[in-house]
Protein backbone atom coordinates (compact mmCIF):
# COMPACT_ATOMS: atom_id res chain seq x y z
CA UNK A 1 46.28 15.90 28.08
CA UNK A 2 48.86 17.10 25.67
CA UNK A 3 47.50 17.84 21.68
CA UNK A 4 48.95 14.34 20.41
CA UNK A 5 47.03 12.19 23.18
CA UNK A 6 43.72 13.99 22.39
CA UNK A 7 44.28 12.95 18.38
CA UNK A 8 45.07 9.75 19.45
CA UNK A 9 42.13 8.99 21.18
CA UNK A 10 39.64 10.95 18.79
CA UNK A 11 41.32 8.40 16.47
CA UNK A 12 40.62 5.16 18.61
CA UNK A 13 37.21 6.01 19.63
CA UNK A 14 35.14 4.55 16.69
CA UNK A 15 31.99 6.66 15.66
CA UNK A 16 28.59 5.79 16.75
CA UNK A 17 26.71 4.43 13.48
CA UNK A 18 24.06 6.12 11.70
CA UNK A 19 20.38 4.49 13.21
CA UNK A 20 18.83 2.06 11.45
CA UNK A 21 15.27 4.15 11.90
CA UNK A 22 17.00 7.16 9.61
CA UNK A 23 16.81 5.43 6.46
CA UNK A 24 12.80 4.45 7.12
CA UNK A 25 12.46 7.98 8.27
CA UNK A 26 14.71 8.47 4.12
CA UNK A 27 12.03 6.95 3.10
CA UNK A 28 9.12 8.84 4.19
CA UNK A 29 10.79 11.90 3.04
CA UNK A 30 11.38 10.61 -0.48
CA UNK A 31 7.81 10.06 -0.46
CA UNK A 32 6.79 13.64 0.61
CA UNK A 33 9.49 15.13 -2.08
CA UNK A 34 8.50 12.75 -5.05
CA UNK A 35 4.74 15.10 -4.67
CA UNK A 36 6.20 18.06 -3.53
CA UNK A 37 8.80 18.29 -6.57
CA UNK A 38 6.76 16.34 -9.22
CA UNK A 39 4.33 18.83 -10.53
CA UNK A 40 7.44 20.97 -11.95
CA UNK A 41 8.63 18.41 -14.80
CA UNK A 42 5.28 17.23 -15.68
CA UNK A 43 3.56 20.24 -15.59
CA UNK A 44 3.39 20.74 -19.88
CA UNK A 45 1.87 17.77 -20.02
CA UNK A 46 -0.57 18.19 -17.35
CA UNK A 47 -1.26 21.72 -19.44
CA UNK A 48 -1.88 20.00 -22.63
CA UNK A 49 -3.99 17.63 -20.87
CA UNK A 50 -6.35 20.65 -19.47
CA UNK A 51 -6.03 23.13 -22.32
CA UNK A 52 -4.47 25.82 -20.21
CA UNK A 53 -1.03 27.15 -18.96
CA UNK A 54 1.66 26.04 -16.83
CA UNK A 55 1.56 29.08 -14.83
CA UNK A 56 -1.97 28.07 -14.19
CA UNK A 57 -0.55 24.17 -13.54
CA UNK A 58 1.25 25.26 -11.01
CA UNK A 59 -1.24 26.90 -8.67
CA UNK A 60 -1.48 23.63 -7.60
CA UNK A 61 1.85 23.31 -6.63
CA UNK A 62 1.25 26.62 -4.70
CA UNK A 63 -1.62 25.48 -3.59
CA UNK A 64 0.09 22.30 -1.84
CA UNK A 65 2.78 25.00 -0.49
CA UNK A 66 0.25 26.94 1.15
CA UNK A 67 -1.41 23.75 2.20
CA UNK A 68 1.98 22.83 3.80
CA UNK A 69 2.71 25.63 5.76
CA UNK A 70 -0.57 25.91 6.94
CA UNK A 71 -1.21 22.47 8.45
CA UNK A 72 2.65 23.08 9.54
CA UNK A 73 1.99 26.21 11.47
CA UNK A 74 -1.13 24.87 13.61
CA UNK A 75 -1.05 21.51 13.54
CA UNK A 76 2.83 20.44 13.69
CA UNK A 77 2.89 21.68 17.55
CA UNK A 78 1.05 18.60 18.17
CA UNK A 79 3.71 16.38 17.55
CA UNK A 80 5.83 17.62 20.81
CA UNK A 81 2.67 15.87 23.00
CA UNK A 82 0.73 12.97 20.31
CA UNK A 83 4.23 12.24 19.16
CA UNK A 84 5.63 12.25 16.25
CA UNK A 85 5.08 8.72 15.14
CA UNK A 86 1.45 8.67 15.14
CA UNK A 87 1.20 12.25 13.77
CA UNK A 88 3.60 10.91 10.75
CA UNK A 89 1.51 7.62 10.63
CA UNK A 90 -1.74 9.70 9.87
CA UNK A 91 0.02 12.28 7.71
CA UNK A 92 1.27 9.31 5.19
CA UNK A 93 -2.71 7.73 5.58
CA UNK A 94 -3.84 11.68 4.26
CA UNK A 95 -1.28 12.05 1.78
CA UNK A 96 -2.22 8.49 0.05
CA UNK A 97 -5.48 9.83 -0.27
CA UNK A 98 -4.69 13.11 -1.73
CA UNK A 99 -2.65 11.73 -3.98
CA UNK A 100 -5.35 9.52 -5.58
CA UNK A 101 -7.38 11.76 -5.57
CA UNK A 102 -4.85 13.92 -7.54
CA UNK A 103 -4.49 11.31 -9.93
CA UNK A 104 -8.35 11.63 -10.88
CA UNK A 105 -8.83 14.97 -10.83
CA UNK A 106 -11.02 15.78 -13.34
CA UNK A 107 -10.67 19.33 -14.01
CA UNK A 108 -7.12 21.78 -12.74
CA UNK A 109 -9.49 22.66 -9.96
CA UNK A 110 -9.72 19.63 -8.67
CA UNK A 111 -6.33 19.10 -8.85
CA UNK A 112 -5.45 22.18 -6.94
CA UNK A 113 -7.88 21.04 -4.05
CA UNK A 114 -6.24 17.42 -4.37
CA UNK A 115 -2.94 19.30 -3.50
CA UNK A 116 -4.27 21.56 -0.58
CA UNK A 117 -5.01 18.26 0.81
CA UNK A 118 -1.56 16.73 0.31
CA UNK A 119 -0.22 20.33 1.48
CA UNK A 120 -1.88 19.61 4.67
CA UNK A 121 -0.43 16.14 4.96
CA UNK A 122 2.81 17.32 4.04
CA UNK A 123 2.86 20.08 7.15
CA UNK A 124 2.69 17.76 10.09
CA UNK A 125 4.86 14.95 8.19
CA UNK A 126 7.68 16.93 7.14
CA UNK A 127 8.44 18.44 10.44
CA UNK A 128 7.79 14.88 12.33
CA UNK A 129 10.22 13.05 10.33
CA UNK A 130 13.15 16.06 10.96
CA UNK A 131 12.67 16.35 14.48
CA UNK A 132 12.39 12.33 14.73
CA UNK A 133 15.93 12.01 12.96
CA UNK A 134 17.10 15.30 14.98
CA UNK A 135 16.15 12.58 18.41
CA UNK A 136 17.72 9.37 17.27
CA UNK A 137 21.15 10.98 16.36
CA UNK A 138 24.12 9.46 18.23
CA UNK A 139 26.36 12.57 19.54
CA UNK A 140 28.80 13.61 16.95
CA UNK A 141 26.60 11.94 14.09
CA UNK A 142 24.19 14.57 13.93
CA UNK A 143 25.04 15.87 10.53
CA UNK A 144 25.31 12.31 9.18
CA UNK A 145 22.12 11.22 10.66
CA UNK A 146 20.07 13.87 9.10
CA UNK A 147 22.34 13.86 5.77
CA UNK A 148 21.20 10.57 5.39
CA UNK A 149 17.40 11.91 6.10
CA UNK A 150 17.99 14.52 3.44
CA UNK A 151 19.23 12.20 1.19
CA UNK A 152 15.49 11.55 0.84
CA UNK A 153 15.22 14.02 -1.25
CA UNK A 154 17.85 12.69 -4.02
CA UNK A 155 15.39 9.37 -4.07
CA UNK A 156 12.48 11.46 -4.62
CA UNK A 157 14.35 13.17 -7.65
CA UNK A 158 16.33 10.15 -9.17
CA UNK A 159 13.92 7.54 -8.38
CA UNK A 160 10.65 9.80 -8.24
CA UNK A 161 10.99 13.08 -10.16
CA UNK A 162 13.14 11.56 -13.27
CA UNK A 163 10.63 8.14 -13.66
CA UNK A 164 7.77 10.55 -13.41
CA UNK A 165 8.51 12.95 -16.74
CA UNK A 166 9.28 9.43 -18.39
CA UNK A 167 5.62 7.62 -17.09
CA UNK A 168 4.21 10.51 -17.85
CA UNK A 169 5.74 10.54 -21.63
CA UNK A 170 5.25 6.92 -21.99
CA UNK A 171 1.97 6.71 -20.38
CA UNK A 172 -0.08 9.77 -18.65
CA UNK A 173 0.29 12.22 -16.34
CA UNK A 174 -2.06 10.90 -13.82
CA UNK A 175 0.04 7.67 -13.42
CA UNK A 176 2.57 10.05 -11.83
CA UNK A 177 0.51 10.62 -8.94
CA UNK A 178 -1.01 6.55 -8.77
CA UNK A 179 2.92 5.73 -8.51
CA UNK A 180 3.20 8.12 -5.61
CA UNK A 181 0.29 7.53 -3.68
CA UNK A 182 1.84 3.63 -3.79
CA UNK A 183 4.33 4.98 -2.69
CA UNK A 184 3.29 6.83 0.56
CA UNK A 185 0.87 3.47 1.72
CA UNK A 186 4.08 1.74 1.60
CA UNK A 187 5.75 4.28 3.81
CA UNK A 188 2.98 4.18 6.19
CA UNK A 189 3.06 0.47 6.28
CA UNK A 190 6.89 0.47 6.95
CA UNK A 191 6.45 2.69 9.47
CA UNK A 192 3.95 0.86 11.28
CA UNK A 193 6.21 -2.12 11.50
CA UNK A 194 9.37 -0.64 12.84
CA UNK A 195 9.56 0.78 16.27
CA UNK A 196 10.51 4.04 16.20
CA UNK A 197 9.55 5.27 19.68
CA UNK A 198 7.12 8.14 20.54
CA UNK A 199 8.60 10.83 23.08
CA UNK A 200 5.71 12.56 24.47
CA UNK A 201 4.93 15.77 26.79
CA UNK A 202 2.29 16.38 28.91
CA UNK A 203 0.63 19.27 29.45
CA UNK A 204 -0.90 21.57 26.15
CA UNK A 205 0.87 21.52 22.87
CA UNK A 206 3.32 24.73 22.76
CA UNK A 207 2.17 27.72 20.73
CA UNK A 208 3.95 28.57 17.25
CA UNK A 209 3.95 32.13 18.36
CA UNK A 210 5.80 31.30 21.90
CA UNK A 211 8.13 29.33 20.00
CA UNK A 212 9.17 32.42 17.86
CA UNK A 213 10.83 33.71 21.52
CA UNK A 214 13.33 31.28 21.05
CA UNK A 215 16.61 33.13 20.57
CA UNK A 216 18.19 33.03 17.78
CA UNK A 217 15.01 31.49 15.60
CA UNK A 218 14.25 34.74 13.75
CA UNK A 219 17.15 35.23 11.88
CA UNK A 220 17.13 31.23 10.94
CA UNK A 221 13.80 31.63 9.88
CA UNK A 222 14.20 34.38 7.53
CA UNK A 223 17.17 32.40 5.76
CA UNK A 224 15.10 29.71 5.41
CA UNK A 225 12.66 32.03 3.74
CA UNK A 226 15.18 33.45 1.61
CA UNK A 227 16.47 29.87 0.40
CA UNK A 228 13.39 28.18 -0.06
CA UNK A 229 11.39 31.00 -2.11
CA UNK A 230 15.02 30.97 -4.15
CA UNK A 231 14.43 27.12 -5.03
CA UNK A 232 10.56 26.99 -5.58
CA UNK A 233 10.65 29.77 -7.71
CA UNK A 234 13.27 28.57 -10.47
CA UNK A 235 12.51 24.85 -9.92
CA UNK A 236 8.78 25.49 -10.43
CA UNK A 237 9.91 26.67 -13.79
CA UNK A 238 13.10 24.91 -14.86
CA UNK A 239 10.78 22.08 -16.88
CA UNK A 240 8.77 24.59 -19.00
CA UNK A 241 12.44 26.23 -19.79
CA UNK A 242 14.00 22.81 -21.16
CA UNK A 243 10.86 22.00 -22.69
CA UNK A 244 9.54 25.16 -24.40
CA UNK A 245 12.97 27.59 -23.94
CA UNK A 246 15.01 24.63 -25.25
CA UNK A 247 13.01 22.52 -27.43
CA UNK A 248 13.79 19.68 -25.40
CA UNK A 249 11.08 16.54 -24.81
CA UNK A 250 9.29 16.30 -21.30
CA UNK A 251 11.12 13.19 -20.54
CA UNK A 252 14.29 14.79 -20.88
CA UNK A 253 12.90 16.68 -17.43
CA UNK A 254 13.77 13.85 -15.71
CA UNK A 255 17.51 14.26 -16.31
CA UNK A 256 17.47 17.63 -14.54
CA UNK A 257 15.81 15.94 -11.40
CA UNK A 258 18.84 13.16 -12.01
CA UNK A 259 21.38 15.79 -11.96
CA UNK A 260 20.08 17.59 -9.15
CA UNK A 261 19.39 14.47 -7.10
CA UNK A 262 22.97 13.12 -8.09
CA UNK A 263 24.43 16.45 -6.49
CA UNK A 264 22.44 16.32 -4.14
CA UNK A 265 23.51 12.72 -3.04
CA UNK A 266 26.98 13.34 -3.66
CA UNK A 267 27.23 16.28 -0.99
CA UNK A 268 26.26 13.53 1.81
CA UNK A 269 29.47 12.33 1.63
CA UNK A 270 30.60 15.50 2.97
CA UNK A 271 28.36 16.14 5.47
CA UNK A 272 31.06 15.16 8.44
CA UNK A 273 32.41 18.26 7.42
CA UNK A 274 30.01 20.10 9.16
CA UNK A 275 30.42 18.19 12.25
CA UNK A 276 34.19 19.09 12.39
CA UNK A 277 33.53 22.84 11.30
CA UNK A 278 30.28 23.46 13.01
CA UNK A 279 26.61 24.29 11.16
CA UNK A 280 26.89 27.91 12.13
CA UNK A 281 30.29 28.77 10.97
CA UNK A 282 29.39 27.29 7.08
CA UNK A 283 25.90 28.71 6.58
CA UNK A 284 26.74 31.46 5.40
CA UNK A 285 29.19 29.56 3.18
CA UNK A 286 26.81 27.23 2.07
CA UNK A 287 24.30 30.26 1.23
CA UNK A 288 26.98 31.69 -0.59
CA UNK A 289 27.47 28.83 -2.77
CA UNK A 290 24.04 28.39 -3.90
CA UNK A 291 23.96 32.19 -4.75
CA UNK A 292 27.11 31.77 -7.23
CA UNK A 293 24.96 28.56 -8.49
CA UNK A 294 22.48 30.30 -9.90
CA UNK A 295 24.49 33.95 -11.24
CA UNK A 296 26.00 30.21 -13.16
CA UNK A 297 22.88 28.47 -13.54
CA UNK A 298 21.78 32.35 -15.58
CA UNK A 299 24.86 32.23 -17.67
CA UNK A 300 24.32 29.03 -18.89
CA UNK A 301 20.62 28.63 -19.52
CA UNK A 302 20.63 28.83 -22.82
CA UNK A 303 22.49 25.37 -23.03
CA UNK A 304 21.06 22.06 -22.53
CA UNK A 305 24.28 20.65 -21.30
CA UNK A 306 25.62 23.55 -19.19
CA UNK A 307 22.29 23.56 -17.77
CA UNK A 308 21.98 19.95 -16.71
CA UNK A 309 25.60 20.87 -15.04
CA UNK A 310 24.92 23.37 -13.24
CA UNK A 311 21.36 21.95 -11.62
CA UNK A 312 23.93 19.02 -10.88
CA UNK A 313 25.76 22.10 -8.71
CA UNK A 314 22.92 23.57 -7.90
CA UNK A 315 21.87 20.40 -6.24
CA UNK A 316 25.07 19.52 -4.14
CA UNK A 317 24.95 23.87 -2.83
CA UNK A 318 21.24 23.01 -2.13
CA UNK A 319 21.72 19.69 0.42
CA UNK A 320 24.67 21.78 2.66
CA UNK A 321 22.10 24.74 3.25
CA UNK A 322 19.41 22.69 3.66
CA UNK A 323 21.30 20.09 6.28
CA UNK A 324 22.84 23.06 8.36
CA UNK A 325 19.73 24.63 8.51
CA UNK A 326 17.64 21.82 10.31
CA UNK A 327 20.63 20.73 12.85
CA UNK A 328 20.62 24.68 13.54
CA UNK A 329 16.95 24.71 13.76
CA UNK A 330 16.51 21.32 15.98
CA UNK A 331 19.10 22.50 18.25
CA UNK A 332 17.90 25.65 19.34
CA UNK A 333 15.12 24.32 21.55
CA UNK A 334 15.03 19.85 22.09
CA UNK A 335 12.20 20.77 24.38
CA UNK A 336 10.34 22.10 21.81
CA UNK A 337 11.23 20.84 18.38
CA UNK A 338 8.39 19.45 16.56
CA UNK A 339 6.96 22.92 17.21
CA UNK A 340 10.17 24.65 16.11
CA UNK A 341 10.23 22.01 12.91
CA UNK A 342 6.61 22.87 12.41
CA UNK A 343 7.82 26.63 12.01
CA UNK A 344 10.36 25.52 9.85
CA UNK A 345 7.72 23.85 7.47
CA UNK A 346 5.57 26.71 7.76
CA UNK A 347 7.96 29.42 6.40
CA UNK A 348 9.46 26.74 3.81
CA UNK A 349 6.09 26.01 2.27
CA UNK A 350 5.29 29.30 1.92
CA UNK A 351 7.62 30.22 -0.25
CA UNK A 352 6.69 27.34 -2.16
CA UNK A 353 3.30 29.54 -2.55
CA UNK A 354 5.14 32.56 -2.90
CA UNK A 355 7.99 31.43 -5.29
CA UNK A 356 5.56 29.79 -7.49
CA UNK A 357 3.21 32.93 -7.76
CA UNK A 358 5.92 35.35 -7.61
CA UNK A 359 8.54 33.78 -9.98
CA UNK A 360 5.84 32.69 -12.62
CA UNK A 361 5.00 36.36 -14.33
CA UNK A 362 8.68 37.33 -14.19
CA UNK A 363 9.65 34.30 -15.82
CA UNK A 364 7.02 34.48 -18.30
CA UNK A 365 8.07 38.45 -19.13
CA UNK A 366 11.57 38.04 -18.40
CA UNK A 367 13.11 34.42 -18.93
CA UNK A 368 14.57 32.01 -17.06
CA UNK A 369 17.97 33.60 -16.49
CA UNK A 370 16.22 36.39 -15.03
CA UNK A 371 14.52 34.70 -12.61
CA UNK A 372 18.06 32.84 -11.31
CA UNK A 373 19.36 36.01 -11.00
CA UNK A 374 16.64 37.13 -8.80
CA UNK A 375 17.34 33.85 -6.62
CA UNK A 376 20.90 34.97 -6.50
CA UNK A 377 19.51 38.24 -4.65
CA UNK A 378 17.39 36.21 -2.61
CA UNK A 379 20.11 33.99 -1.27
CA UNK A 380 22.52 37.20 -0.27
CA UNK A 381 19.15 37.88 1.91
CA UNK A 382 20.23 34.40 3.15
CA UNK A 383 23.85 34.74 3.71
CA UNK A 384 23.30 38.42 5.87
CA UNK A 385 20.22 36.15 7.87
CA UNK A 386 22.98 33.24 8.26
CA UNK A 387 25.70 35.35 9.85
CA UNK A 388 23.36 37.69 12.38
CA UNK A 389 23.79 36.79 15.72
CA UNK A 390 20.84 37.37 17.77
CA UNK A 391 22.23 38.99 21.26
CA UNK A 392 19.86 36.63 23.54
CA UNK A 393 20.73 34.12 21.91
CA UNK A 394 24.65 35.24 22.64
CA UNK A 395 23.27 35.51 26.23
CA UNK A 396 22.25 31.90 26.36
CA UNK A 397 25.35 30.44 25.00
CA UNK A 398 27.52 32.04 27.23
CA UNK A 399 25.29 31.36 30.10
CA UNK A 400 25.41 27.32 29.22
CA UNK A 401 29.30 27.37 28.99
């Protein structure tokens, strides 16, 4: 077949369209984000409201990050034989609770435990919904199916994030976390009346530790590591900057999470790019980008505006590493990818613990440009991770060719 005939009928072959399930499957995820990325924006208020710090605030949202890649790393293996419908059904049921019981918590304690508790939800639900989109992809729509997945994560900032620094101007804190945890019952209830199917092994659940022999998961892993410590640590801190660095009011918080969710958004439209181009030639691209983001994001943190710009950046750099990292991830192993997922989780969470914990003195001795710079660094420790090629993994290309 000559060049011109295969155009042709690449042109005349309509594309599969994106499943139905993936937007309730959007859904859950903007759910699980709204919590996960909350606690950064509101987190002077919830200070003032305790008489402490935000450095201290945000144990809690290290506390849900080590909660998260905890319950990710032992519990998300389940999902290759339960399934990953019921294990996302009872993840949604824990996270309601520990979400209400955030909302009352009485003391920063409290609130911290609240957290672990959503941290543990958040470990088996996260890696259910990615390796549930990952399964009901058409071939050739992968990208856009789990673009549109991702996109979960604009609603959680738009709809989530930015309404939550205004409720919790206009009204309190704690009816930040009541809106959530409506949130999440209606998720579970939405999930319960679809029918996303439940594929199902027999035989035990696979080990997180045999799934680190698949090749090529390493190096994939440590990017991920890399990228997510990267984001934790300057989000975690970007609200106390524009509130206290910038003399801005909490609400105006929620314009950040707008920009970043708008970016964020925006990049979906792109995504068949990385179908054409292939996930592993742009990841190191797409690391790249995000690195530049924040030497910008440093330059221009002593403006409002420039800021709100470049988190608008920021955001669209963000959703191509984070979208060629799970179709990498999901593909290495179909056999085995709630477990591989689960990893995924694991090592993402944990940086939320360590990015947090890390990030917080040096931006409270050195500044918020200081600490994008050091996320710069972070992501070149990305971009080298991105572009090693493992020589098993070589192996088992060749050998499937």
């Amino acid at each position: 077949m000559s060049n011109s005939d295969q155009v042709a009928t690449l042109v005349a072959t309509p594309r599969p369209p994106i499943p139905a399930l993936a937007y309730l499957l959007t859904g859950c995820i903007a759910v699980i984000g709204s919590n996960s990325l909350v606690l950064g924006p509101i987190a002077p208020a919830v200070a003032s409201s305790f008489a402490t710090s935000v450095p201290a605030v945000m144990i809690a949202s290290a506390a849900f990050g080590l909660g998260t890649s905890a319950s990710a790393l032992f519990l998300a293996r389940y999902i290759d034989r339960v399934g990953a419908r019921r294990m996302l059904q009872g993840a949604l049921a824990l996270l309601a609770i520990a979400l209400v019981a955030s909302a009352a918590a009485p003391t920063v304690m409290a609130l911290v435990a609240a957290q672990l508790l959503a941290g543990i939800a958040a470990g088996v639900a996260m890696p259910a919904i990615y390796a549930s989109s990952a399964a009901i992809a058409p071939p050739g729509r992968e990208s856009g199916t789990i673009g549109v997945v991702l996109t979960g994560w604009t609603l959680s900032m738009v709809a989530g994030v930015s309404l939550s620094a205004v409720l919790a101007d206009l009204v309190h804190w704690r009816a930040v976390f009541a809106a959530v945890a409506v949130l999440a019952a209606l998720a579970l209830a939405g999930l319960t009346m679809t029918s996303l199917g439940d594929i199902r092994k027999s035989g035990p659940a696979p080990t997180p530790l045999g799934a680190l022999s698949v090749p090529g998961i390493v190096p994939l892993l440590v990017a991920c590591a890399a990228f997510m410590t990267a984001f934790y640590g300057v989000y975690g801190y970007l609200g106390d900057h524009l509130h206290n660095g910038l003399g801005r009011p909490v609400s105006a918080n929620g314009l950040a999470a707008l920009a970043y969710g708008a970016g964020f958004g925006m990049a979906a439209l792109l995504d068949g790019v990385i179908d054409r181009l292939g996930a592993r030639r742009i990841m190191p691209f797409a690391y790249l980008l995000v690195a530049i983001v924040y030497v910008a994001l440093a330059a221009a943190s002593a403006s409002f505006a420039l800021t709100i710009a470049m988190v608008a950046a920021w955001g669209l750099a963000n959703h191509f590493g984070l979208n060629v990292l799970v179709m990498r991830l999901s593909a290495l192993d179909p056999s085995r990818r709630g477990t591989i997922m689960g990893l995924n989780s694991a090592v993402t969470y944990l940086a939320v613990f360590v990015g947090t914990t890390a990030f917080g003195p040096l931006y409270t001795g050195l500044g918020f440009a200081a600490s994008a710079i050091v996320a710069a660094l972070l992501m070149l420790v990305a971009v080298t991770a991105a572009t090693w090629r493992s020589p098993r993994a070589t192996v088992v290309r060749q050998g499937a060719n």
